[in-house]
PDB file of N, CA and C in Angstrom:
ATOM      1  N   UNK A   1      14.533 -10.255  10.479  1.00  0.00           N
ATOM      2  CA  UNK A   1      13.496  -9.311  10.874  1.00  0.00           C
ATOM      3  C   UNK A   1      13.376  -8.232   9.796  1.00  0.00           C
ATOM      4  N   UNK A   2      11.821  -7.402   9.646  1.00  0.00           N
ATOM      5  CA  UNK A   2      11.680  -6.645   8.621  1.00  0.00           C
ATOM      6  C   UNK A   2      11.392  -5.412   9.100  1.00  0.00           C
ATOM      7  N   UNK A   3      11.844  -4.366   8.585  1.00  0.00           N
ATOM      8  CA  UNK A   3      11.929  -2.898   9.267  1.00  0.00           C
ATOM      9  C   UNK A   3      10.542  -2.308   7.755  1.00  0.00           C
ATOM     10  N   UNK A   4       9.368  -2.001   7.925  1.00  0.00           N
ATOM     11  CA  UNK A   4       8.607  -1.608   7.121  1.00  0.00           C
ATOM     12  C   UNK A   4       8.654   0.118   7.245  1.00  0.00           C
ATOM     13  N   UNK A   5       9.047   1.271   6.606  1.00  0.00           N
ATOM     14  CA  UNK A   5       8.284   2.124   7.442  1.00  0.00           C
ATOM     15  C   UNK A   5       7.499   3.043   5.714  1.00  0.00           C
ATOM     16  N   UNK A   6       6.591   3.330   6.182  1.00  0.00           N
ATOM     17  CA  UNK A   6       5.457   3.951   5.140  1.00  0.00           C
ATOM     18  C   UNK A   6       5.749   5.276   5.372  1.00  0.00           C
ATOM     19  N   UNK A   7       4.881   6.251   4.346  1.00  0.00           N
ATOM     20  CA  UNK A   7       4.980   7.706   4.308  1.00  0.00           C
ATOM     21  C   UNK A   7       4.164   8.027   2.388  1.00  0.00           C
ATOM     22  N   UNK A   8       3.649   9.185   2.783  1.00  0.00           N
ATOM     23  CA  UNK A   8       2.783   9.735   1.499  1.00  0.00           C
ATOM     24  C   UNK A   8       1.592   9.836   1.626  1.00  0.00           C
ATOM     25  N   UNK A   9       0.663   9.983   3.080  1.00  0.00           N
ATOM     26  CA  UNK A   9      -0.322   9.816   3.520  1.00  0.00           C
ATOM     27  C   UNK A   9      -0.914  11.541   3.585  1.00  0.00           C
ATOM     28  N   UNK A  10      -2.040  11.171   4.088  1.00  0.00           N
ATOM     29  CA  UNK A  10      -2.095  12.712   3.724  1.00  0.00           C
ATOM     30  C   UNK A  10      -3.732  13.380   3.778  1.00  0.00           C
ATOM     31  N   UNK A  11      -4.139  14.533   3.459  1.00  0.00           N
ATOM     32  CA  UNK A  11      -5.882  14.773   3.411  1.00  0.00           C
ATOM     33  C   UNK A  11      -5.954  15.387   1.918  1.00  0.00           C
ATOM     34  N   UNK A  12      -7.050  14.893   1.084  1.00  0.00           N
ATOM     35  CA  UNK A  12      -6.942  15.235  -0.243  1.00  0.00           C
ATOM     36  C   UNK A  12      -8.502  15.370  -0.260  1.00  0.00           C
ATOM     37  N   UNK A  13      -8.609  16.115  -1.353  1.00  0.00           N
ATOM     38  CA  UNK A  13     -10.185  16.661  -1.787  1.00  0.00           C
ATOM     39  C   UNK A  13     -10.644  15.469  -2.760  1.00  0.00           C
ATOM     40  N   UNK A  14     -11.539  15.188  -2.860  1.00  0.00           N
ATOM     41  CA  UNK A  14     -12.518  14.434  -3.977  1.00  0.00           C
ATOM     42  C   UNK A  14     -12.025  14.027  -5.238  1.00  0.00           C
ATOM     43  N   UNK A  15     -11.463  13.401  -6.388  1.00  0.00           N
ATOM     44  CA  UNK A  15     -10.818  13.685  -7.610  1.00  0.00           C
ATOM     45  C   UNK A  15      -9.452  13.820  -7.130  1.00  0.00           C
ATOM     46  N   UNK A  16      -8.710  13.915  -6.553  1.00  0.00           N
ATOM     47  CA  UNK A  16      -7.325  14.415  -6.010  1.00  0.00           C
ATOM     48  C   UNK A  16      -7.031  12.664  -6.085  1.00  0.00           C
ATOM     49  N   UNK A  17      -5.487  13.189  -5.841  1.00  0.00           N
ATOM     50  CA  UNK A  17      -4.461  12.091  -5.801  1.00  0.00           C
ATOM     51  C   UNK A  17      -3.080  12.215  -4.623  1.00  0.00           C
ATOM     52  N   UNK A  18      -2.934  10.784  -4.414  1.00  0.00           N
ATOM     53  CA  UNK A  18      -2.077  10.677  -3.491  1.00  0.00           C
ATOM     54  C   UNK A  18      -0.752   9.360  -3.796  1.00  0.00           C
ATOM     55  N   UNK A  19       0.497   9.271  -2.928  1.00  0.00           N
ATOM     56  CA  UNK A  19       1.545   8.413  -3.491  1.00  0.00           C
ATOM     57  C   UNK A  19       2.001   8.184  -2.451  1.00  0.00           C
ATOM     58  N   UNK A  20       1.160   6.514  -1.906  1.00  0.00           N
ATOM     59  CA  UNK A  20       2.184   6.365  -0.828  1.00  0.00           C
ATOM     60  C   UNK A  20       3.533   5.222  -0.834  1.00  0.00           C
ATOM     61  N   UNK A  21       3.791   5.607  -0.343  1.00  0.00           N
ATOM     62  CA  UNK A  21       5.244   4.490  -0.130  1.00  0.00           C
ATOM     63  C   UNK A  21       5.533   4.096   0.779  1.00  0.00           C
ATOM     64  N   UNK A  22       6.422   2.605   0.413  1.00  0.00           N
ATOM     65  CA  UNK A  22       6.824   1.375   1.531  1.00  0.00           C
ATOM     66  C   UNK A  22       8.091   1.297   1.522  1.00  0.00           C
ATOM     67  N   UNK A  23       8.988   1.426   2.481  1.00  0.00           N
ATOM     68  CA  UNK A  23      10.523   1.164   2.679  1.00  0.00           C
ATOM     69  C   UNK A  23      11.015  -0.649   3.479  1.00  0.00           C
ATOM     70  N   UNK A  24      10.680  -1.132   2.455  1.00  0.00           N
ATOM     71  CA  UNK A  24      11.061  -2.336   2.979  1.00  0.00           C
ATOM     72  C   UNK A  24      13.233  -2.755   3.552  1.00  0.00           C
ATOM     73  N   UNK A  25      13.342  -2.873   4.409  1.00  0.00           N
ATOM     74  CA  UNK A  25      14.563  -3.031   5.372  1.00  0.00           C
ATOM     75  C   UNK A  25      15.294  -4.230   5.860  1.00  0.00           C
ATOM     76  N   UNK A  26      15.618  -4.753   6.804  1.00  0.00           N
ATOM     77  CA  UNK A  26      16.106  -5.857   6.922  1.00  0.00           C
ATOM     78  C   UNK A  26      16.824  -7.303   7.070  1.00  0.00           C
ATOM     79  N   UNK A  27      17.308  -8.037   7.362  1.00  0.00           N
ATOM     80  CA  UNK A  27      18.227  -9.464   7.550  1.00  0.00           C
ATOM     81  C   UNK A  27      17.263 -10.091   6.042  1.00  0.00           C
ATOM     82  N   UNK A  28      16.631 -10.071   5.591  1.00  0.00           N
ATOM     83  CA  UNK A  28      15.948 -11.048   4.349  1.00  0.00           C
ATOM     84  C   UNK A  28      16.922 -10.344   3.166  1.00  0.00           C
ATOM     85  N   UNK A  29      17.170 -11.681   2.442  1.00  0.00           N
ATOM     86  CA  UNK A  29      17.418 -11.335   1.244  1.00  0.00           C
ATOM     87  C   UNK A  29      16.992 -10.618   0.213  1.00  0.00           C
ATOM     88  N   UNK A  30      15.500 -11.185  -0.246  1.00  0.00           N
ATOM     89  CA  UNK A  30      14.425 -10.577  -0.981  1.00  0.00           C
ATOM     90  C   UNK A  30      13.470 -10.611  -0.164  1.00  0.00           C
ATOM     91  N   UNK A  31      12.298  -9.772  -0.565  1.00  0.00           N
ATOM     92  CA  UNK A  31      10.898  -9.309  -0.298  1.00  0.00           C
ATOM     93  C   UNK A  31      10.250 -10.181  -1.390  1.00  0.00           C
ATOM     94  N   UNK A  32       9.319 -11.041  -0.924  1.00  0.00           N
ATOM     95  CA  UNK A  32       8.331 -11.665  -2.030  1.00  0.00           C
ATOM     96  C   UNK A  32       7.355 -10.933  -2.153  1.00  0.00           C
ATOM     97  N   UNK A  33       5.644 -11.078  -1.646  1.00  0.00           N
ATOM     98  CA  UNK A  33       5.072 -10.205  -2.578  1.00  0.00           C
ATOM     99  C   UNK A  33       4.680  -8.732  -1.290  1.00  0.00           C
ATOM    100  N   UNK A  34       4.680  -7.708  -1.853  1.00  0.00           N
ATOM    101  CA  UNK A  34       4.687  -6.502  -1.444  1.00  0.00           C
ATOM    102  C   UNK A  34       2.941  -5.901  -1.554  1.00  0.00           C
ATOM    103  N   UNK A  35       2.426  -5.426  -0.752  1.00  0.00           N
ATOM    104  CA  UNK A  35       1.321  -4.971  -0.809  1.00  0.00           C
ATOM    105  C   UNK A  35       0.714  -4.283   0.178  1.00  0.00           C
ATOM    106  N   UNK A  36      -0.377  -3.394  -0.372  1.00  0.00           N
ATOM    107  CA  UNK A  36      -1.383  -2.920   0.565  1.00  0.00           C
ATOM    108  C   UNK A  36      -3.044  -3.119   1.001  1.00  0.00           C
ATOM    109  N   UNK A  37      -3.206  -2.888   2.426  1.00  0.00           N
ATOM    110  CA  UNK A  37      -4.489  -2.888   2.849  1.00  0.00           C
ATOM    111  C   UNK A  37      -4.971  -2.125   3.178  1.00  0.00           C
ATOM    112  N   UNK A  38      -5.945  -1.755   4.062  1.00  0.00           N
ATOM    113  CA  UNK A  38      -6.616  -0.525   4.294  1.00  0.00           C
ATOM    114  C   UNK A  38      -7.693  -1.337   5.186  1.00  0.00           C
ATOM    115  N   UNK A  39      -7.825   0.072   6.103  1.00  0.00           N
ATOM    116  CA  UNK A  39      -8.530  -0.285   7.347  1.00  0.00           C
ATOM    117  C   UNK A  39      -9.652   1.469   7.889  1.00  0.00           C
ATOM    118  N   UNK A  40     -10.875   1.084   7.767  1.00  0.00           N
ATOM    119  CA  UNK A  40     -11.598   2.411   7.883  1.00  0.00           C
ATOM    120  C   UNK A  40     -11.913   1.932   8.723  1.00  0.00           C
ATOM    121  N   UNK A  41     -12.528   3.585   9.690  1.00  0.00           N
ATOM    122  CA  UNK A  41     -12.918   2.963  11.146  1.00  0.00           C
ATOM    123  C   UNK A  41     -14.627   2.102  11.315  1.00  0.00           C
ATOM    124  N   UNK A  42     -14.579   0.509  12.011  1.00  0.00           N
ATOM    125  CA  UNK A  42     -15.534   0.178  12.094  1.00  0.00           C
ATOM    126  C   UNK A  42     -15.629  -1.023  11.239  1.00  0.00           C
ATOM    127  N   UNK A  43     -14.690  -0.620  10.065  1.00  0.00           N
ATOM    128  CA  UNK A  43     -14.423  -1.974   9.036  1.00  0.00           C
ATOM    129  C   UNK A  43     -13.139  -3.396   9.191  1.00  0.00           C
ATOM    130  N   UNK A  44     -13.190  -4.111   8.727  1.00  0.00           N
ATOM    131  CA  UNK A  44     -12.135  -4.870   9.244  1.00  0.00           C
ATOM    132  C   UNK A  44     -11.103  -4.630   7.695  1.00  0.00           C
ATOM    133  N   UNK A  45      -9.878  -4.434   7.860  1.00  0.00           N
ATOM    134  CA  UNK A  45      -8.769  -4.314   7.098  1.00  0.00           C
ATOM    135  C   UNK A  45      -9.099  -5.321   5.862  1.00  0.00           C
ATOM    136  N   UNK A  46      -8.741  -4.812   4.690  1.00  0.00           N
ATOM    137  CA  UNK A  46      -9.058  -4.920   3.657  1.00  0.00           C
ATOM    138  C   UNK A  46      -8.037  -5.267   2.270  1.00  0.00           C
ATOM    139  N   UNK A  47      -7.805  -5.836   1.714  1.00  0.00           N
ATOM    140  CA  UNK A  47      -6.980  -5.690   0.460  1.00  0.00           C
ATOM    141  C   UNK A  47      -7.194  -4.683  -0.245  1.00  0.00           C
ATOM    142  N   UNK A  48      -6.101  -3.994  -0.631  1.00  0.00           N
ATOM    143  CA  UNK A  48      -6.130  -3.060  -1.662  1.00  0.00           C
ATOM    144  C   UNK A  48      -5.396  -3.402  -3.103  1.00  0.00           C
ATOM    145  N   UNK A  49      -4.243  -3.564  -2.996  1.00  0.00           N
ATOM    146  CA  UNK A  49      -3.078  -4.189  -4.333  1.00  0.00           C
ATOM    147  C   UNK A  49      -2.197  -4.706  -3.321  1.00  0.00           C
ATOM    148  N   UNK A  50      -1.288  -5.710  -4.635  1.00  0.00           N
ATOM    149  CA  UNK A  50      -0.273  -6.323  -4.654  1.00  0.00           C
ATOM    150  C   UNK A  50       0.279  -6.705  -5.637  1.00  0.00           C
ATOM    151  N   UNK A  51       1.934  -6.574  -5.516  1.00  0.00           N
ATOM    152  CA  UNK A  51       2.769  -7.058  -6.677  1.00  0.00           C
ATOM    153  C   UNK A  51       3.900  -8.187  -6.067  1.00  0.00           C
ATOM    154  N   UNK A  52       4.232  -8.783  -7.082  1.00  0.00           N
ATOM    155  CA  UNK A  52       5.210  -9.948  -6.786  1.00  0.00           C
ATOM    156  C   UNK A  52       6.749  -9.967  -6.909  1.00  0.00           C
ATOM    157  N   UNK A  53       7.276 -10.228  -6.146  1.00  0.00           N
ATOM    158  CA  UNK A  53       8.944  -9.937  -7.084  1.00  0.00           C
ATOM    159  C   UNK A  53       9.217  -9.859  -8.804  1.00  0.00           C
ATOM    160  N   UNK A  54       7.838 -10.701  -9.053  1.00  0.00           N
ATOM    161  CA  UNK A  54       8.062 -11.093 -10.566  1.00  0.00           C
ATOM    162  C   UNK A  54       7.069  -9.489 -11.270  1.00  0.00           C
ATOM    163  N   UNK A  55       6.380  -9.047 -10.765  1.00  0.00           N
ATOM    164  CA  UNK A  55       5.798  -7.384 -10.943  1.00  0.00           C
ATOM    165  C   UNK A  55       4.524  -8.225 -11.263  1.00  0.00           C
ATOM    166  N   UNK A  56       4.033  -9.020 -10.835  1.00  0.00           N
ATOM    167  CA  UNK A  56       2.703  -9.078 -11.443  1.00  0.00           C
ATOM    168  C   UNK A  56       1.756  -8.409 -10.420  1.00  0.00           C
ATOM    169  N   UNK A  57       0.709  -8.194 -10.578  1.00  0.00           N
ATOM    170  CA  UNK A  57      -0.310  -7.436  -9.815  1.00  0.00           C
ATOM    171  C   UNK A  57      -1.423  -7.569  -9.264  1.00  0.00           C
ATOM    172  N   UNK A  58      -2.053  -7.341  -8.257  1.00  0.00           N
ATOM    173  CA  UNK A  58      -3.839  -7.870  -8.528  1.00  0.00           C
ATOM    174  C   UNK A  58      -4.188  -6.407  -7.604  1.00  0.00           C
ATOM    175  N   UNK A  59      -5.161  -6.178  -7.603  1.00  0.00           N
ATOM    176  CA  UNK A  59      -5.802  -4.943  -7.220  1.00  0.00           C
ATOM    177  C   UNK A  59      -7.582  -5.719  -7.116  1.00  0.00           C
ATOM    178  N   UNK A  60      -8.243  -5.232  -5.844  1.00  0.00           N
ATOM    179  CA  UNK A  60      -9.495  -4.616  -5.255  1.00  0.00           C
ATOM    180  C   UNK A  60     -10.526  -4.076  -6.601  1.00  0.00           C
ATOM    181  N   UNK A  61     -11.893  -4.786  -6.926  1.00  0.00           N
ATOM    182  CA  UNK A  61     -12.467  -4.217  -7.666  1.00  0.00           C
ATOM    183  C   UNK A  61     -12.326  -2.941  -7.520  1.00  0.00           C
ATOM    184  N   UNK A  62     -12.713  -2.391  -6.126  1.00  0.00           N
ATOM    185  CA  UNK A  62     -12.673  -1.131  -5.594  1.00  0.00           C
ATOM    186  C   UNK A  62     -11.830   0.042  -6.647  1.00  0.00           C
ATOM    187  N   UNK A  63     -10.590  -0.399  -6.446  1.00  0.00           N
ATOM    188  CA  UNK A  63      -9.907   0.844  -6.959  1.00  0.00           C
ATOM    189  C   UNK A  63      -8.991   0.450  -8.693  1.00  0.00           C
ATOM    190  N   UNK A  64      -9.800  -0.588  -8.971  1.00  0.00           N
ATOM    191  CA  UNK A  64      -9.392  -0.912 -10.065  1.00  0.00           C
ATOM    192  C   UNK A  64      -9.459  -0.164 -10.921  1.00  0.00           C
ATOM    193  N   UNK A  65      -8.555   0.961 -11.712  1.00  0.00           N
ATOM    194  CA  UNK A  65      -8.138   1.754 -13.272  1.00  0.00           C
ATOM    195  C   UNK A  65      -7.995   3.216 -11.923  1.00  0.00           C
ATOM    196  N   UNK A  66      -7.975   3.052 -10.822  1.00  0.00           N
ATOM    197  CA  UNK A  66      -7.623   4.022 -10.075  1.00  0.00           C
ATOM    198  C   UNK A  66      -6.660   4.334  -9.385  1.00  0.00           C
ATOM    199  N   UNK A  67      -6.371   2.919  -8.899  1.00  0.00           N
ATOM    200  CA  UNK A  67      -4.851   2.685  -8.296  1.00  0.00           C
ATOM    201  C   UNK A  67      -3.758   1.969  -8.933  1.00  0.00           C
ATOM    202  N   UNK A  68      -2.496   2.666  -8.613  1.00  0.00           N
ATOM    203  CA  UNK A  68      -1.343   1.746  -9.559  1.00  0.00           C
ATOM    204  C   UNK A  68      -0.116   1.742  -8.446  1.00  0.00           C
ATOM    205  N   UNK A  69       0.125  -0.126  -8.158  1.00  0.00           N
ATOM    206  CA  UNK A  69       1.187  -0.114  -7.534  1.00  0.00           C
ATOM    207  C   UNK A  69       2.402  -0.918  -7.999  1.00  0.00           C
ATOM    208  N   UNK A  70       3.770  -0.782  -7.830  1.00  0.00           N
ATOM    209  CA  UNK A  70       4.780  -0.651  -8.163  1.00  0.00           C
ATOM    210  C   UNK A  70       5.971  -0.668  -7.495  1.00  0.00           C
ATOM    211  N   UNK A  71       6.598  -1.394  -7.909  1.00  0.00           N
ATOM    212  CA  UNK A  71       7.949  -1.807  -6.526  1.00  0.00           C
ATOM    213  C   UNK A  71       9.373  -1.142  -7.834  1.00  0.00           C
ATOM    214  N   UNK A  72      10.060  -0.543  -6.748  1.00  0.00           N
ATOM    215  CA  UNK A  72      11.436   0.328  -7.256  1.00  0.00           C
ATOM    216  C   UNK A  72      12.663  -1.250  -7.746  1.00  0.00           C
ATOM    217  N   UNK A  73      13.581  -0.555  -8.400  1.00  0.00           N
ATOM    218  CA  UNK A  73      14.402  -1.784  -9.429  1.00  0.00           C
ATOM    219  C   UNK A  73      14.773  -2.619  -8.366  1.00  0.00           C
ATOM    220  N   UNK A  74      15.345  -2.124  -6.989  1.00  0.00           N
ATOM    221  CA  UNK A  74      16.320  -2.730  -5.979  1.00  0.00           C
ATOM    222  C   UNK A  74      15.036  -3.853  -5.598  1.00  0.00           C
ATOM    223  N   UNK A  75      13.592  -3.812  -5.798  1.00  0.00           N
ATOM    224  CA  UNK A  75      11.909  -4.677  -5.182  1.00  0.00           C
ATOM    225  C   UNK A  75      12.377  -4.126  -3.628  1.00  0.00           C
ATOM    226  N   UNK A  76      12.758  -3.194  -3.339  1.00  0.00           N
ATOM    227  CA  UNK A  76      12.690  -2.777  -1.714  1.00  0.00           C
ATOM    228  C   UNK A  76      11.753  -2.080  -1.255  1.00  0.00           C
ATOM    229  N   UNK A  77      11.240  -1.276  -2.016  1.00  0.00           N
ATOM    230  CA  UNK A  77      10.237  -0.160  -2.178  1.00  0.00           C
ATOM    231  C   UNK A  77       8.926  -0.312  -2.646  1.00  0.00           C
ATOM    232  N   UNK A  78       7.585  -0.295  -2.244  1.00  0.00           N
ATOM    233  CA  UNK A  78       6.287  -0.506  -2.677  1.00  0.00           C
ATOM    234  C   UNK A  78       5.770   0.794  -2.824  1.00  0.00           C
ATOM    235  N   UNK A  79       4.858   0.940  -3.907  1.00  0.00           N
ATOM    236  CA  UNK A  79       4.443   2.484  -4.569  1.00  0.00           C
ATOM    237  C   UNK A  79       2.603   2.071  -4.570  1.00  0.00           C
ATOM    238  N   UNK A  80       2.159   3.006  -4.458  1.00  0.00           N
ATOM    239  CA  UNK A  80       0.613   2.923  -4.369  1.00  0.00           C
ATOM    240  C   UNK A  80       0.412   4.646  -5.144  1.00  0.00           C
ATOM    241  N   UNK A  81       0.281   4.433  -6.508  1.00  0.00           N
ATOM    242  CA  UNK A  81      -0.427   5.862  -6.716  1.00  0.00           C
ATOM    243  C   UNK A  81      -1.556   5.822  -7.085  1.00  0.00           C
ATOM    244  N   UNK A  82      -2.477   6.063  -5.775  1.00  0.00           N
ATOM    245  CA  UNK A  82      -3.607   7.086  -5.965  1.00  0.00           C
ATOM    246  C   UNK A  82      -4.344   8.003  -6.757  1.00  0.00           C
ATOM    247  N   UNK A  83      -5.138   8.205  -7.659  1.00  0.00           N
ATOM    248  CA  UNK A  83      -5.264   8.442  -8.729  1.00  0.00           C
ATOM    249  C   UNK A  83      -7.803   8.325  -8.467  1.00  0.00           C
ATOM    250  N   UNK A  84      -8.037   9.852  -8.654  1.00  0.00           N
ATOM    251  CA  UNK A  84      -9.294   9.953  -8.424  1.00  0.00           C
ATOM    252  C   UNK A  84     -10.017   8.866  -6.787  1.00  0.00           C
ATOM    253  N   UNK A  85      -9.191  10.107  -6.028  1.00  0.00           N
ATOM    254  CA  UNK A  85      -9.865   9.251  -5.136  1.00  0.00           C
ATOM    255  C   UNK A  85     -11.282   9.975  -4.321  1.00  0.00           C
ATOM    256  N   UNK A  86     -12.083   9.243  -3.715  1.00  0.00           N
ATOM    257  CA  UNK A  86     -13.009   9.399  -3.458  1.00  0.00           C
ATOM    258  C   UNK A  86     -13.406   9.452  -1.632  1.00  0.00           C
ATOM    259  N   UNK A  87     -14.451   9.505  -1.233  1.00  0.00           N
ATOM    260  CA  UNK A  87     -14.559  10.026  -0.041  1.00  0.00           C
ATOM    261  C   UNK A  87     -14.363   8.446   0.909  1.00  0.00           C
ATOM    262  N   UNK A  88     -14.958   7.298  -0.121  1.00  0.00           N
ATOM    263  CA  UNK A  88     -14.995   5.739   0.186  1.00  0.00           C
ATOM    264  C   UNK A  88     -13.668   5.176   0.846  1.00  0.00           C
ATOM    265  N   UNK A  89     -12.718   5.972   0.286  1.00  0.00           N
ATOM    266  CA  UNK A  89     -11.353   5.714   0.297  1.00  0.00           C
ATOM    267  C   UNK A  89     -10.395   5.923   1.529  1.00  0.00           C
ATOM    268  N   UNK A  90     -11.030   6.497   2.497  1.00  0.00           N
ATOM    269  CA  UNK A  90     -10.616   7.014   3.236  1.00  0.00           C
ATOM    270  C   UNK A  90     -10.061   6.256   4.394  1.00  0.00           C
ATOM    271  N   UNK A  91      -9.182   6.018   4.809  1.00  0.00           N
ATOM    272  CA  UNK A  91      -8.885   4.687   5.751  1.00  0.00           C
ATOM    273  C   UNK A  91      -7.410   5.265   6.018  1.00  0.00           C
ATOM    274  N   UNK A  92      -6.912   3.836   7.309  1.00  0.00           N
ATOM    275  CA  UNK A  92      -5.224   3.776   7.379  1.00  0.00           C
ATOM    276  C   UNK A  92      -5.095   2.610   6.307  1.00  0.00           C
ATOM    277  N   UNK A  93      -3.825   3.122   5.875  1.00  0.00           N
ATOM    278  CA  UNK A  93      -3.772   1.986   4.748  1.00  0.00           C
ATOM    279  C   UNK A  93      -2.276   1.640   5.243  1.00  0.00           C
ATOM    280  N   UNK A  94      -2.214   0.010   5.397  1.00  0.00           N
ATOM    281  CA  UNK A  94      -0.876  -0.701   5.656  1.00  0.00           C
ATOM    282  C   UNK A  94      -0.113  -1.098   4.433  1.00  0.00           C
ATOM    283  N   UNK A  95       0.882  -1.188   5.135  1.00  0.00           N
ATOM    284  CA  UNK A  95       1.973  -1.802   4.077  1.00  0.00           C
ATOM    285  C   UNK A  95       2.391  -3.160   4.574  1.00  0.00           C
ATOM    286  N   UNK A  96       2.525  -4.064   3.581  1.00  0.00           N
ATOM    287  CA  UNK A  96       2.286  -5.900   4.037  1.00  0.00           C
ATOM    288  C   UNK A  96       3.273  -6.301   2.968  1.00  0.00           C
ATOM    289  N   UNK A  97       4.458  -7.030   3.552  1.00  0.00           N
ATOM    290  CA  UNK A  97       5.358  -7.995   3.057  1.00  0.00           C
ATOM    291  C   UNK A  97       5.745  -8.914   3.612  1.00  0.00           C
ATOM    292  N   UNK A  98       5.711 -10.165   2.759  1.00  0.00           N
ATOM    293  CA  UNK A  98       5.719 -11.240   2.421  1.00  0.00           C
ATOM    294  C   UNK A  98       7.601 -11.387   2.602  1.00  0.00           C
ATOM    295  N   UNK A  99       7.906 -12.265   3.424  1.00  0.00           N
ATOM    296  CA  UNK A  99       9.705 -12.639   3.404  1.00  0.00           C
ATOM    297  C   UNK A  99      10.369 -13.648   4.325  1.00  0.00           C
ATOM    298  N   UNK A 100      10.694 -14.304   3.757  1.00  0.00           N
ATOM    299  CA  UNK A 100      11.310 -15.469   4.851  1.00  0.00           C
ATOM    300  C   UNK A 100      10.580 -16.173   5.489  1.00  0.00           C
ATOM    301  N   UNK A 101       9.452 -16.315   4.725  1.00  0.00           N
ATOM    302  CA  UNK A 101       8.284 -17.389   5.357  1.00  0.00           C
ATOM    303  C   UNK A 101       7.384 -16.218   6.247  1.00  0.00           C
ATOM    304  N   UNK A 102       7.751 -15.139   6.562  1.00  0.00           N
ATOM    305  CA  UNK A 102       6.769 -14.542   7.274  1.00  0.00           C
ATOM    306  C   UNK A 102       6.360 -13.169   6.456  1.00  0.00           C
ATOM    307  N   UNK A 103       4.869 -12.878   7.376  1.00  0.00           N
ATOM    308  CA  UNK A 103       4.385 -11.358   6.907  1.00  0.00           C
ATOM    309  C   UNK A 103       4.615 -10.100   8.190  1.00  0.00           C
ATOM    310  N   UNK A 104       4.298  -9.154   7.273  1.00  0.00           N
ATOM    311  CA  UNK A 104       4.977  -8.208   7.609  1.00  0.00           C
ATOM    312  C   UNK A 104       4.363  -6.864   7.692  1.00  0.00           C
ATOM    313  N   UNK A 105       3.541  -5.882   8.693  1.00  0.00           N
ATOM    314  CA  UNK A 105       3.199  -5.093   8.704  1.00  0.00           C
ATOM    315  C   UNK A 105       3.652  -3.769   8.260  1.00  0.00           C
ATOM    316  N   UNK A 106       3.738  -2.636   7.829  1.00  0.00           N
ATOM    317  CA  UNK A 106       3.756  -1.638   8.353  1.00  0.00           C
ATOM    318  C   UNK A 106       2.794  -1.232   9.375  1.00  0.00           C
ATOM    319  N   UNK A 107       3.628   0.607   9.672  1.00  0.00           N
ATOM    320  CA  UNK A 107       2.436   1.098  10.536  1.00  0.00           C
ATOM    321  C   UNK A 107       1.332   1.661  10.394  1.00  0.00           C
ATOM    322  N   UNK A 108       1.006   2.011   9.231  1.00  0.00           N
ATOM    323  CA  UNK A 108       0.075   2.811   8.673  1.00  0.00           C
ATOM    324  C   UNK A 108      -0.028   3.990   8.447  1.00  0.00           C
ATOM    325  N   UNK A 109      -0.525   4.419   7.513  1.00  0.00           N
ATOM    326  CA  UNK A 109      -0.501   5.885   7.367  1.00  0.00           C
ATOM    327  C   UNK A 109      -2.023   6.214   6.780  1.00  0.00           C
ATOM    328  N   UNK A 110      -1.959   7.425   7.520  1.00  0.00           N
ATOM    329  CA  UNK A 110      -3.739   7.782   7.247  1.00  0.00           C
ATOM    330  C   UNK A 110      -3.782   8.533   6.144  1.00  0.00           C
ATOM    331  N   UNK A 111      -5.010   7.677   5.113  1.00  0.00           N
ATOM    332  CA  UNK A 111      -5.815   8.234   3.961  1.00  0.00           C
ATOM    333  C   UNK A 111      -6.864   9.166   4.358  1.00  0.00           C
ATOM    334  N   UNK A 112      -7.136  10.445   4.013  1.00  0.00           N
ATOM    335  CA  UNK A 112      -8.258  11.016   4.159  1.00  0.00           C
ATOM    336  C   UNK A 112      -8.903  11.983   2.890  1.00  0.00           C
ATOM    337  N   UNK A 113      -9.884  11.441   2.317  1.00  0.00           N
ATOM    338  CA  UNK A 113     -10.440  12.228   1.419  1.00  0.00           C
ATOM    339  C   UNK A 113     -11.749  12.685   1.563  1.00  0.00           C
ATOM    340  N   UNK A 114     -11.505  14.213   1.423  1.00  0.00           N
ATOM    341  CA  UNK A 114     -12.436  15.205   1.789  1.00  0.00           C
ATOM    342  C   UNK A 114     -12.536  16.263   1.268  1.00  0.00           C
ATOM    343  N   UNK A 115     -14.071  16.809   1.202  1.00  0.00           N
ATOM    344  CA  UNK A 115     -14.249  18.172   0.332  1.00  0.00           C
ATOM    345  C   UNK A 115     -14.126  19.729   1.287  1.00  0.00           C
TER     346      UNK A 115
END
């Protein structure tokens, strides 16, 4: 079983930046691939990034040269920095891992960008 819990959420102005993070936990050995989604109200949950045990990456036209994510040396930890964000952006954004044949939620933590 996987213990996810998120944090770095937050209300930010226009151009502002944010850093959230994933505490991946657990009976699994490794975490395969680590990532986030995002869910605004009315929309259905969304890809945002992902990296692989091996660090490779893919990212959302959306926030592409805006967002950068990143897993800590131990791969326990998933990093999302935020970087010019915009009002579009605004959502709960999950944390999703991949382990032992299964996926893996977090709970979310709310994005809000506002002037």
């Amino acid at each position: 079983q996987v213990q996810l819990v998120e944090s770095g959420g937050g209300v930010v102005q226009p151009g502002g930046s944010l850093r959230l993070s994933c505490a991946a936990s657990g009976s699994i050995c490794s975490f395969n691939s680590m990532g986030w989604y995002r869910q605004a109200p009315g929309n259905q949950r969304e890809f945002v990034a992902s990296i692989t045990s091996g660090r490779s990456t893919n990212y959302a036209d959306s926030v592409k040269g805006r967002f950068t994510i990143s897993r800590d040396n131990a791969k326990t930890t998933v990093y999302l920095q935020m970087n010019s964000l915009k009002a579009e952006d605004t959502a709960v954004y999950y944390c999703r891992v991949t382990a032992g044949g299964t996926i893996n939620w977090g709970q979310g933590t709310q994005v809000t960008v506002s002037s």
